[in-house]
N, C-alpha and C. Protein backbone atom coordinates (compact mmCIF):
# COMPACT_ATOMS: atom_id res chain seq x y z
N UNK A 1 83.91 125.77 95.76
CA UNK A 1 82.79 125.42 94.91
C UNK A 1 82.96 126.04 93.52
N UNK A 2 83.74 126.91 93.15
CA UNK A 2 83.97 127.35 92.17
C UNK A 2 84.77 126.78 91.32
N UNK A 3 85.12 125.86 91.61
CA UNK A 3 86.01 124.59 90.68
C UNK A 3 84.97 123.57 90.02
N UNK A 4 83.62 124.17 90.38
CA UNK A 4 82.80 122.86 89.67
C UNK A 4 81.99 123.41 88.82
N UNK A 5 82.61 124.07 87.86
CA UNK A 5 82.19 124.19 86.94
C UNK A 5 81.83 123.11 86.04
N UNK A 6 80.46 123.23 85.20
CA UNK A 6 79.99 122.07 84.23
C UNK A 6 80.71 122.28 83.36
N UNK A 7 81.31 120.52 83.21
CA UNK A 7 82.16 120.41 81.91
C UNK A 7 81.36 119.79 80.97
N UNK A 8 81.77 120.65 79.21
CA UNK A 8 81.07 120.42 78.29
C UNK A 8 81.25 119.14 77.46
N UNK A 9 80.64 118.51 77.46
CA UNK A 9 81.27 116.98 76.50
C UNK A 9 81.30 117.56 74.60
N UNK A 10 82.23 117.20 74.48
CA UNK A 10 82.55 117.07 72.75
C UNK A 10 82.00 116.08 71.96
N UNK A 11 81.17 117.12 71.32
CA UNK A 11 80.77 115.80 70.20
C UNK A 11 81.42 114.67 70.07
N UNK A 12 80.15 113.62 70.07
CA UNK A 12 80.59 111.80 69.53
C UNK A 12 81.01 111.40 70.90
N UNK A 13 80.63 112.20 72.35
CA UNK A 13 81.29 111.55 73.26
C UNK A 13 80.21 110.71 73.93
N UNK A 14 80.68 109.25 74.38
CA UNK A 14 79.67 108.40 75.37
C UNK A 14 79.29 108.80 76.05
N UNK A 15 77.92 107.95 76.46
CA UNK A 15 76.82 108.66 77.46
C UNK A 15 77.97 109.00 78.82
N UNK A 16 78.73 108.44 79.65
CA UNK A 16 79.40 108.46 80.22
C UNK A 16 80.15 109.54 80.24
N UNK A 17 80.38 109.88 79.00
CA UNK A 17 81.80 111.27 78.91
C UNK A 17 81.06 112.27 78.79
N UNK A 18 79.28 111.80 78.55
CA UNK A 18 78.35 113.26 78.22
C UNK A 18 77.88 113.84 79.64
N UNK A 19 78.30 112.91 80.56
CA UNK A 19 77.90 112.86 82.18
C UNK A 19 78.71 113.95 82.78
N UNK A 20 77.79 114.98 83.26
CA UNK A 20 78.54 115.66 84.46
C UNK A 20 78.77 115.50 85.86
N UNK A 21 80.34 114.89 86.32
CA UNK A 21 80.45 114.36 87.41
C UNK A 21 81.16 115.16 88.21
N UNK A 22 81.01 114.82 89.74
CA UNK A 22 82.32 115.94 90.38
C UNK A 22 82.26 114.69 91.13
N UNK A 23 83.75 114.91 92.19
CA UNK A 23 84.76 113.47 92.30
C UNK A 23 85.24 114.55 93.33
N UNK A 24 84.98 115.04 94.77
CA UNK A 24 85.49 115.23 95.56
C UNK A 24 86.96 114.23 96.44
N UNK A 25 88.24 114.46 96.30
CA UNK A 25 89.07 113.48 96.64
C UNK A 25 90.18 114.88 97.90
N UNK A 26 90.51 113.79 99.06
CA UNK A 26 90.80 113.70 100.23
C UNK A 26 92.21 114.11 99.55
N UNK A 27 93.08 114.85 100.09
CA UNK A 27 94.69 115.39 99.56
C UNK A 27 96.00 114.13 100.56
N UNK A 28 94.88 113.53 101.78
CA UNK A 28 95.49 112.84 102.30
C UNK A 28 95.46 111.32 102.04
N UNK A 29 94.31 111.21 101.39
CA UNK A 29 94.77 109.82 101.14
C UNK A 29 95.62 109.30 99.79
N UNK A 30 95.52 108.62 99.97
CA UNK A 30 96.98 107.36 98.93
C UNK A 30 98.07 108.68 98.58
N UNK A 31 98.42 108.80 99.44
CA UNK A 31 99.95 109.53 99.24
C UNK A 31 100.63 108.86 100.01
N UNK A 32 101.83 108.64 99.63
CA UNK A 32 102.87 108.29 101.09
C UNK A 32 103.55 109.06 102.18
N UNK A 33 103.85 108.42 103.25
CA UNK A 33 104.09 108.85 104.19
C UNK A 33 105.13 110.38 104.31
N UNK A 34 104.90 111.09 104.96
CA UNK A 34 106.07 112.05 105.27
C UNK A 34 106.26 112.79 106.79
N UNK A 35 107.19 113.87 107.02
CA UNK A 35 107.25 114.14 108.14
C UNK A 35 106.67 115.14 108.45
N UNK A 36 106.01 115.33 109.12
CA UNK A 36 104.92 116.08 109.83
C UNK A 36 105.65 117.34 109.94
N UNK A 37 105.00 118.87 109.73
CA UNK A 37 106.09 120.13 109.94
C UNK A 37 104.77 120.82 110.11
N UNK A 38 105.35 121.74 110.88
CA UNK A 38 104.81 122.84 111.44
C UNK A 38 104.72 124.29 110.54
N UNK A 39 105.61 124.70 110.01
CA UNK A 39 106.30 125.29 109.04
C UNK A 39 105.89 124.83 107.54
N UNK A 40 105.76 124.08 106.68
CA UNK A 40 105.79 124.37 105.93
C UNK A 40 104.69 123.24 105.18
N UNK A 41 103.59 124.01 103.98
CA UNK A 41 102.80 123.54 103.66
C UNK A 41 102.91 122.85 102.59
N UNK A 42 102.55 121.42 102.12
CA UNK A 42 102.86 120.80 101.30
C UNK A 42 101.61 120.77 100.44
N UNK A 43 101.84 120.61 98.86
CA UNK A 43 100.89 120.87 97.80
C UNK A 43 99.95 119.71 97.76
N UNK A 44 99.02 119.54 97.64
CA UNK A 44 98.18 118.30 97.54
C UNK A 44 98.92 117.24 96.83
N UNK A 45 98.92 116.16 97.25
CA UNK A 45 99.36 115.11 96.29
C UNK A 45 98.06 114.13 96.06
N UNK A 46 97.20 113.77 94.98
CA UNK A 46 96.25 113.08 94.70
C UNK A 46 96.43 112.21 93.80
N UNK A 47 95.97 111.13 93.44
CA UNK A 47 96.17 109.98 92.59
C UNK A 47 95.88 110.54 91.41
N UNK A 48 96.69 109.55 90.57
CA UNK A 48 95.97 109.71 89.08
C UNK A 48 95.13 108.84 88.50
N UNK A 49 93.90 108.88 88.99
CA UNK A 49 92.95 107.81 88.08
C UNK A 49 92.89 107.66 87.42
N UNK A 50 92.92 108.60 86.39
CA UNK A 50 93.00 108.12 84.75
C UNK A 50 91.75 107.94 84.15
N UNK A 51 90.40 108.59 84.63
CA UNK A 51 89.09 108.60 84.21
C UNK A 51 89.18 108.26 82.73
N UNK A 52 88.21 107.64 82.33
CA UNK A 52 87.82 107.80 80.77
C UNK A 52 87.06 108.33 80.18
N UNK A 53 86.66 109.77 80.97
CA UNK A 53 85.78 110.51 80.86
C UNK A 53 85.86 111.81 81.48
N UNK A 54 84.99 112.73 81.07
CA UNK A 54 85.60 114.29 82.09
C UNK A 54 84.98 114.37 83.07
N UNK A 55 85.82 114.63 84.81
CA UNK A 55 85.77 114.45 85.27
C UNK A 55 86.20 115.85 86.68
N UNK A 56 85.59 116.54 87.20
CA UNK A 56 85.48 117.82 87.84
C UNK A 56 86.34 116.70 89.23
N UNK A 57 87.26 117.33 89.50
CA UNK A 57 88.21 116.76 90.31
C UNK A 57 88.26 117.63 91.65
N UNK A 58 87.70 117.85 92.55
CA UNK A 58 87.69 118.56 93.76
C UNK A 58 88.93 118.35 94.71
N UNK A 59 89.60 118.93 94.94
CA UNK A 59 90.90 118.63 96.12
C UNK A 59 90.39 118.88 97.49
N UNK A 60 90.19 118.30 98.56
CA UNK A 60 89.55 118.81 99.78
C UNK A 60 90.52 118.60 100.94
N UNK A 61 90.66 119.27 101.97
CA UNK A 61 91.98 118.84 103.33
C UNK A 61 91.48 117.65 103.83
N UNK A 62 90.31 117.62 104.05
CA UNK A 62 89.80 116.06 104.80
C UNK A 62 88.75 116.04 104.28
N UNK A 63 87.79 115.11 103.75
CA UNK A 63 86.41 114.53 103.33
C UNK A 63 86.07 114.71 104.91
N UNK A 64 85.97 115.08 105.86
CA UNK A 64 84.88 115.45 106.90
C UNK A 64 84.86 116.91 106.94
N UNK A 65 85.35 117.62 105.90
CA UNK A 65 85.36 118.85 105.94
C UNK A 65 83.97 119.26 104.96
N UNK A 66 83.56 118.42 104.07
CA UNK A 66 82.64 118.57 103.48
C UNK A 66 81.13 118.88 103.87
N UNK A 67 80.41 119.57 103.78
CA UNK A 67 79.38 119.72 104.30
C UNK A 67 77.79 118.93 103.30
N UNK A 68 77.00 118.57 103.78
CA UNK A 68 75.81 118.69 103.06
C UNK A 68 75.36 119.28 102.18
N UNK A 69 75.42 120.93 101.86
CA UNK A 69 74.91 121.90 100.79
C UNK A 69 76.25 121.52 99.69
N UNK A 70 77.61 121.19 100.01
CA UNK A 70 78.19 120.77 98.99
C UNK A 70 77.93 120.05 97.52
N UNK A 71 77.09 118.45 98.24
CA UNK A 71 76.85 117.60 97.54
C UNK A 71 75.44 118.38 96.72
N UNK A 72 74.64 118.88 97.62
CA UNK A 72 73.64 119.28 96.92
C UNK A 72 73.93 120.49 95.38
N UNK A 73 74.44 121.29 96.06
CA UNK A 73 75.19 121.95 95.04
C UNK A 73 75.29 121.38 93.65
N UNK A 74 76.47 120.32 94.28
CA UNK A 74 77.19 119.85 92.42
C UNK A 74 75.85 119.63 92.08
N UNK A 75 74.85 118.99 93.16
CA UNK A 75 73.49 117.90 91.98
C UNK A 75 72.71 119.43 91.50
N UNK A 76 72.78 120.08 92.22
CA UNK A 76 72.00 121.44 91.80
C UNK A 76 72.63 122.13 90.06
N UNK A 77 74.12 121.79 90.23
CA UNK A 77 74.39 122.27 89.06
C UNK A 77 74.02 121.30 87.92
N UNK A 78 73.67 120.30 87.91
CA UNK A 78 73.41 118.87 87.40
C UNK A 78 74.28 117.88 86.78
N UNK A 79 75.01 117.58 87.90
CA UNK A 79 75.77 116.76 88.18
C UNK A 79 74.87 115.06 88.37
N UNK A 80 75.13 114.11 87.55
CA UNK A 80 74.80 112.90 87.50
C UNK A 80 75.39 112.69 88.30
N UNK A 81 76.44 112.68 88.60
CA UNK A 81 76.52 111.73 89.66
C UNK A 81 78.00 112.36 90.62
N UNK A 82 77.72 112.02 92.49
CA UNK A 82 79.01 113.17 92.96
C UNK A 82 79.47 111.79 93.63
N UNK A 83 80.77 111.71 94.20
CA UNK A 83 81.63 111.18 94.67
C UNK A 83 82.40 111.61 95.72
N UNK A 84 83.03 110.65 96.58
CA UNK A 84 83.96 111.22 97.74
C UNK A 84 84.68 110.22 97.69
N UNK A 85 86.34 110.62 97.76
CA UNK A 85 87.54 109.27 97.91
C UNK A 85 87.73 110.21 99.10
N UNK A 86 88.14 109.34 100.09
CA UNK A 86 88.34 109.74 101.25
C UNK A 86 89.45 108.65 102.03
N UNK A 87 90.06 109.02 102.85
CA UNK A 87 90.95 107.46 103.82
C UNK A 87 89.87 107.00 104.43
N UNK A 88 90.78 105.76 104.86
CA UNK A 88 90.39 104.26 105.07
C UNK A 88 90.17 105.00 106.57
N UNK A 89 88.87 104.58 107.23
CA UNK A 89 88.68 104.69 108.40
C UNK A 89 89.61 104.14 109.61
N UNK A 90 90.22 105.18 110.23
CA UNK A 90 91.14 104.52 111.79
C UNK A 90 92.37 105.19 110.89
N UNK A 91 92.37 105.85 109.50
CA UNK A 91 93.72 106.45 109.36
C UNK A 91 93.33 107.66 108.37
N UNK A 92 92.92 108.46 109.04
CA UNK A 92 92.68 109.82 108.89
C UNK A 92 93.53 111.29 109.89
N UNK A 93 93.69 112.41 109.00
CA UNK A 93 94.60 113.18 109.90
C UNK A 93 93.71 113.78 110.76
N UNK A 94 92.41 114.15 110.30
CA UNK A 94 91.60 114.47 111.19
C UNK A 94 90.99 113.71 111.84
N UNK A 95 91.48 112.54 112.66
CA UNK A 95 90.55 111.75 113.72
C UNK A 95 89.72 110.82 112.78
N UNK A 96 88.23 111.57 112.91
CA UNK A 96 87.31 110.60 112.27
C UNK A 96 86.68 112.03 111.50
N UNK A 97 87.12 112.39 110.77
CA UNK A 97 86.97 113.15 109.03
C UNK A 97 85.88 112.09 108.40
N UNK A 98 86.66 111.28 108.44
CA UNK A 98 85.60 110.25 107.37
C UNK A 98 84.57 109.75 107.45
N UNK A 99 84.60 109.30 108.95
CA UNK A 99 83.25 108.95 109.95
C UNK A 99 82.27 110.03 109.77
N UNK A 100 82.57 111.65 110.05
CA UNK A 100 81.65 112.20 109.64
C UNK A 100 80.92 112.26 108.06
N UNK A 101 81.98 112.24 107.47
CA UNK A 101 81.81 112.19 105.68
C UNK A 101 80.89 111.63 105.55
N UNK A 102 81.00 110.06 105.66
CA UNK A 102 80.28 108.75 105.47
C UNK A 102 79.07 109.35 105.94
N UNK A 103 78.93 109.26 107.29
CA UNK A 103 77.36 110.10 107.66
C UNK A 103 76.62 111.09 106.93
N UNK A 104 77.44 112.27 106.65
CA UNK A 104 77.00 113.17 106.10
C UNK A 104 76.17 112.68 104.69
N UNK A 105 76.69 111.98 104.24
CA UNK A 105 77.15 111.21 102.70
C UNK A 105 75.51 110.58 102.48
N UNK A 106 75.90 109.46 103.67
CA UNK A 106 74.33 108.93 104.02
C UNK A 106 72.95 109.31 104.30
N UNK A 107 73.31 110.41 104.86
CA UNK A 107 71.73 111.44 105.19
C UNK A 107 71.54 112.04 103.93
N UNK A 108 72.47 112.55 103.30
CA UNK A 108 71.92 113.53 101.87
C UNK A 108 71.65 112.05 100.44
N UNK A 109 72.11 111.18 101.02
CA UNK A 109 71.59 109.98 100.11
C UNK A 109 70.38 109.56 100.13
N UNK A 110 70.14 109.95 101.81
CA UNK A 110 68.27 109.76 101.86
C UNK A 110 67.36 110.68 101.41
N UNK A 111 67.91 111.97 101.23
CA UNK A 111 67.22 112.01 100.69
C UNK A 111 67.14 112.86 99.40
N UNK A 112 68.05 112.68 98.30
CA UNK A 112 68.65 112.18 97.11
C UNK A 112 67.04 111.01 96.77
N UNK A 113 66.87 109.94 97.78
CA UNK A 113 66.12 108.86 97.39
C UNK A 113 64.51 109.47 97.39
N UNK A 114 64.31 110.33 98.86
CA UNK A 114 63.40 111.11 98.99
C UNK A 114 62.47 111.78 97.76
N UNK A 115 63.45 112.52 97.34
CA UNK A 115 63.26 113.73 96.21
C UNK A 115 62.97 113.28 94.77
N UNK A 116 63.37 111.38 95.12
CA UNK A 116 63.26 111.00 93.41
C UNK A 116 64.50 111.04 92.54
N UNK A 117 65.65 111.62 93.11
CA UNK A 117 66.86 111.87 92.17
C UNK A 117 67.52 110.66 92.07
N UNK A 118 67.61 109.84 93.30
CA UNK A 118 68.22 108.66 93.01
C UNK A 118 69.22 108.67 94.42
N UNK A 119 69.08 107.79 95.55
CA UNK A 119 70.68 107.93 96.23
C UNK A 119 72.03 107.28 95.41
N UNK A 120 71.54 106.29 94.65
CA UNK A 120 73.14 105.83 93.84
C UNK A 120 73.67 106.91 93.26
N UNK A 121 73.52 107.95 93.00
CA UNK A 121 74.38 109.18 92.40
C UNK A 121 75.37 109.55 93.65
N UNK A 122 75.13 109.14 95.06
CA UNK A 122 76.47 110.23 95.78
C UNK A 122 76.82 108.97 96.51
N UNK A 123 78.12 108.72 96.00
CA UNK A 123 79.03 107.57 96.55
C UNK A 123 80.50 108.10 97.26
N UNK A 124 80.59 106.89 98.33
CA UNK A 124 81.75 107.13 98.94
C UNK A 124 82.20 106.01 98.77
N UNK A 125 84.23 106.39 98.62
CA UNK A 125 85.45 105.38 98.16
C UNK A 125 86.50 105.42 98.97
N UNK A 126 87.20 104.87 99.59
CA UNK A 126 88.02 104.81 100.44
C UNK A 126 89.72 104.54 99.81
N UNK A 127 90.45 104.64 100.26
CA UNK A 127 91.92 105.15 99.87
C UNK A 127 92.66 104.63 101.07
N UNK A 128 93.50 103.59 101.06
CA UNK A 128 94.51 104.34 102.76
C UNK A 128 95.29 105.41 102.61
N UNK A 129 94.88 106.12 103.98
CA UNK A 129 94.99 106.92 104.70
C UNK A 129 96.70 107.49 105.09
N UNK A 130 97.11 108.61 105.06
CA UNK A 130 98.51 108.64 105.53
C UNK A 130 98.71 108.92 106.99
N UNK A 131 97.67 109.48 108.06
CA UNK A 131 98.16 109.52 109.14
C UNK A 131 98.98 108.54 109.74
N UNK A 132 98.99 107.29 110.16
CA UNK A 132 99.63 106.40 110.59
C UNK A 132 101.00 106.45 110.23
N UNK A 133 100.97 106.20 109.14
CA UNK A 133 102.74 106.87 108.77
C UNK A 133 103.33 107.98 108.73
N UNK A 134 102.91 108.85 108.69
CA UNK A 134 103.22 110.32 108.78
C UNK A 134 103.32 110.54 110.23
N UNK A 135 102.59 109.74 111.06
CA UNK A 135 102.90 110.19 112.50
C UNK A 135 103.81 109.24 113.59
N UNK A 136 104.02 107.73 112.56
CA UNK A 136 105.26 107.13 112.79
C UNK A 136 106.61 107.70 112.51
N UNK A 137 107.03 108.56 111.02
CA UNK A 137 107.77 109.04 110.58
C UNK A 137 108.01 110.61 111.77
N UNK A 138 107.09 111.34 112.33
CA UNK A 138 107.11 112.11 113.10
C UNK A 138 108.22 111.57 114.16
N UNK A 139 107.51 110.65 114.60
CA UNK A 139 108.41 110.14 116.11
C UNK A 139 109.73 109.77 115.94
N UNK A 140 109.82 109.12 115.12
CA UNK A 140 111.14 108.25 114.69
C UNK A 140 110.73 106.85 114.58
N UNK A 141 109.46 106.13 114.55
CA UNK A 141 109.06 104.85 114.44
C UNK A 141 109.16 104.31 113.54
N UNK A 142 109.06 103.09 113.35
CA UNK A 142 108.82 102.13 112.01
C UNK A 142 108.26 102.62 111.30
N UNK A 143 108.01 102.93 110.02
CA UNK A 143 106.78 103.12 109.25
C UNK A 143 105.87 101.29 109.38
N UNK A 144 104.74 101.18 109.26
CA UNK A 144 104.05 100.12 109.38
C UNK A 144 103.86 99.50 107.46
N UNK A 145 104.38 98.37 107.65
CA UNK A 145 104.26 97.12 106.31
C UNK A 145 103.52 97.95 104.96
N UNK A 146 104.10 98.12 104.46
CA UNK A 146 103.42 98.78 103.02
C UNK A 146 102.01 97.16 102.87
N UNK A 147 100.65 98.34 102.73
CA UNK A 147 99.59 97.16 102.25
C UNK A 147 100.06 95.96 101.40
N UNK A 148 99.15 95.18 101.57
CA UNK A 148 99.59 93.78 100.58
C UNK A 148 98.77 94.00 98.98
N UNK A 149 97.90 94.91 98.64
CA UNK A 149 97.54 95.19 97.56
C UNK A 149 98.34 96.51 97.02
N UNK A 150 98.99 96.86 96.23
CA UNK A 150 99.41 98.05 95.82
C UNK A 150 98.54 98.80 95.44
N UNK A 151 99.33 100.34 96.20
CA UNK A 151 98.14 101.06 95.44
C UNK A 151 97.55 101.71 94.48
N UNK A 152 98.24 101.52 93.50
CA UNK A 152 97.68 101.39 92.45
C UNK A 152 96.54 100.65 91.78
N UNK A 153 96.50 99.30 92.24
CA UNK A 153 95.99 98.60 92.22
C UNK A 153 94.08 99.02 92.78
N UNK A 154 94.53 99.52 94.08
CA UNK A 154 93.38 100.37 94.94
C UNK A 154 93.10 101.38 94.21
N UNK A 155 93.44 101.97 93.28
CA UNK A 155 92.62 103.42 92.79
C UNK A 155 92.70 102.90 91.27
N UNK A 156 92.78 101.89 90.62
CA UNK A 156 92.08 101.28 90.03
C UNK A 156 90.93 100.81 90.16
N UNK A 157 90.74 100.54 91.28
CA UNK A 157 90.00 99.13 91.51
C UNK A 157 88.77 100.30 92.19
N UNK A 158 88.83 101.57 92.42
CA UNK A 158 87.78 102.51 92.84
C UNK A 158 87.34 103.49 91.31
N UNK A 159 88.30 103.63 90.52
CA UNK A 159 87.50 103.89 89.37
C UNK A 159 86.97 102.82 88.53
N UNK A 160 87.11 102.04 88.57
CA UNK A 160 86.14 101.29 87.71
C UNK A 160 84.93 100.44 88.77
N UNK A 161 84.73 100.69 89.73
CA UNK A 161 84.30 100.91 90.48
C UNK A 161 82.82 102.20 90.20
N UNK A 162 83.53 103.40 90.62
CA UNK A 162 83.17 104.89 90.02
C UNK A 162 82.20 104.50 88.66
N UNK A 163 83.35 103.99 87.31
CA UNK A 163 82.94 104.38 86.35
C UNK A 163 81.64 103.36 85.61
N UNK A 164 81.86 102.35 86.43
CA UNK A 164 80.15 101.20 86.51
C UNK A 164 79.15 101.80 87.07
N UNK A 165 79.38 102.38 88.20
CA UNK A 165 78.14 103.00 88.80
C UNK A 165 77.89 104.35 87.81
N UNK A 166 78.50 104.88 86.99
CA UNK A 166 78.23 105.75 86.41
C UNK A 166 77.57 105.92 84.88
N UNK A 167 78.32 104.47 84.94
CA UNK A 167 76.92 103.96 83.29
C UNK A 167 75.78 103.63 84.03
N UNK A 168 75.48 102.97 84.70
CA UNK A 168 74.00 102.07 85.21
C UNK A 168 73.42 103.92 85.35
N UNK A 169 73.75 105.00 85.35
CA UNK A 169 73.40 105.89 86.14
C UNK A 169 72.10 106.85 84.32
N UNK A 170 70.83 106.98 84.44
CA UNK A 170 70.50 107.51 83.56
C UNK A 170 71.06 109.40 84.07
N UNK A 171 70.90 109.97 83.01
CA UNK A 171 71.06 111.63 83.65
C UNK A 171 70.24 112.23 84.27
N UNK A 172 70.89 112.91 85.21
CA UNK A 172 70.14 113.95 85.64
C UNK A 172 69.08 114.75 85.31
N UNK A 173 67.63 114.61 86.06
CA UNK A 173 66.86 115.38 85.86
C UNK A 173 66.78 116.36 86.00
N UNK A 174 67.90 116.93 86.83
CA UNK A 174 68.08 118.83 86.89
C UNK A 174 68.80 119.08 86.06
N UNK A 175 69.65 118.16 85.26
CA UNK A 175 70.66 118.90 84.36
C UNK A 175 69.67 118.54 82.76
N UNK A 176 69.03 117.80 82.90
CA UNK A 176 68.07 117.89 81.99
C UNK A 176 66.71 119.25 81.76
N UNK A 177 65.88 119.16 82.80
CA UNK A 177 65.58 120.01 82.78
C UNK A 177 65.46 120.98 83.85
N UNK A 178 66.32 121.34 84.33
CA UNK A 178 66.61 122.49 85.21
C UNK A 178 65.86 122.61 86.09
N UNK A 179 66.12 124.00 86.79
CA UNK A 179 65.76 124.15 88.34
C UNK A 179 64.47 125.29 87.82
N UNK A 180 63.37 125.15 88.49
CA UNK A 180 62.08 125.97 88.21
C UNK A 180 63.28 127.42 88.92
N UNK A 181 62.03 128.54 87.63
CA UNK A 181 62.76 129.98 88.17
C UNK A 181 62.34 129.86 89.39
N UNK A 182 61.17 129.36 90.23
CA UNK A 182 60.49 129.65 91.30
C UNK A 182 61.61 129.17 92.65
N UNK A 183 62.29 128.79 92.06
CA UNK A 183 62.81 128.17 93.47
C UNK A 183 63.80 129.20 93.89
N UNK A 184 63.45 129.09 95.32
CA UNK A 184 64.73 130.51 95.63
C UNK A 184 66.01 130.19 95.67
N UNK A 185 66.83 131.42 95.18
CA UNK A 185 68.45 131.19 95.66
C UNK A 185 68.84 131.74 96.56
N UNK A 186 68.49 132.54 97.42
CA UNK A 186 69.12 132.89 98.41
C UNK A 186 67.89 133.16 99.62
N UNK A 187 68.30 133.15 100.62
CA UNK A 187 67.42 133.54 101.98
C UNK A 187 67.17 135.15 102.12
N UNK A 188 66.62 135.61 102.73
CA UNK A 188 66.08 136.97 102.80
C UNK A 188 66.60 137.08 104.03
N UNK A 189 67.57 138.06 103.95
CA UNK A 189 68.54 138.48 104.63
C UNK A 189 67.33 139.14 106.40
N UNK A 190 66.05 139.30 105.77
CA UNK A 190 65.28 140.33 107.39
C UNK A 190 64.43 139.30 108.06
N UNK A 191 64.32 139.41 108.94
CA UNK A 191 63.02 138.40 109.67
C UNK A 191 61.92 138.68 110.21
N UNK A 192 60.88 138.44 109.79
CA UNK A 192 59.64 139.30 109.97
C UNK A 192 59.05 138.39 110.95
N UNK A 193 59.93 137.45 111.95
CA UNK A 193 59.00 136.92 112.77
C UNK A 193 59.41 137.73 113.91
N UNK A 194 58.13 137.37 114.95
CA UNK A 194 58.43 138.31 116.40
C UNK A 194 58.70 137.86 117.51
């Protein structure tokens, strides 16, 4: 969480580039395939979207690793608008990572809608997934038909995607006007019930 820091927009920049966003993205999806090791840890590989705007870039092991107070968080810091690229469901390394994501994603969207903030601010984007090949390449199997859309094409086609939903998006009312002093930050560590 310490990577989401609010980025400052530079004068003369569009409402869009004046937007504070965070963009949680999956290390496993749209990478290509490799061989599975026990031994030795490989560096995230993540797409290059190419935002046209600044953009708080989160690296995560699986989008089902994400929790609820996450999303709230970025909106707490006032974040217009949060995001999740995650793999294509049925090709995830963790099983169903994403299945939970999506859920998770969905309950804090309700109530995002609840609270008045808006659920269109926390969106989920999908990527294929490298398990399937990575665990063909394990065995000695085929790798399976490279998609018929390139992917490039696919992480294009999710930021501008992203970056529509992010104009229609007015700003944040917490990053506008902030969080009352009254609200607590932390829990009280004693319990005075009996």
């Amino acid at each position: 969480m310490a990577e989401m820091a609010t980025v400052q927009p530079a004068a003369g920049q569009t409402k869009a580039a004046a937007s504070v966003i965070v963009v949680f993205v999956c290390e496993n999806s749209a990478r290509p395939g490799r061989m599975p090791t026990s031994g030795k840890r490989f560096r995230p590989e993540t797409p290059n979207f190419g935002w046209p705007f600044p953009v708080q870039e989160v690296v995560v092991p699986c989008a089902g690793r994400l929790q609820p107070e996450h999303f709230l968080k970025a909106f707490e810091g006032g974040a217009d608008a949060v995001a999740v690229v995650a793999c294509e469901e049925g090709n995830c390394h963790h099983h169903e990572g994403n299945k939970r994501c999506r859920r998770r994603i969905e309950a804090v969207s309700a109530i995002l809608g609840e609270v008045g903030l808006g659920k269109e601010r926390l969106m989920l984007f999908h990527l294929p997934g490298s398990a399937v090949e990575d665990m063909a390449i394990g065995v000695g199997a085929t790798v399976p038909a490279t998609p018929i859309q390139p992917l490039g094409q696919k992480v294009a086609a999710v930021r501008d995607q992203f970056v529509a939903a992010v104009a229609a998006l007015a700003p944040s009312p917490l990053r506008t006007t902030g969080l009352s002093e009254d609200v607590p930050h932390q829990l009280e560590d004693e319990d005075d019930s009996d």
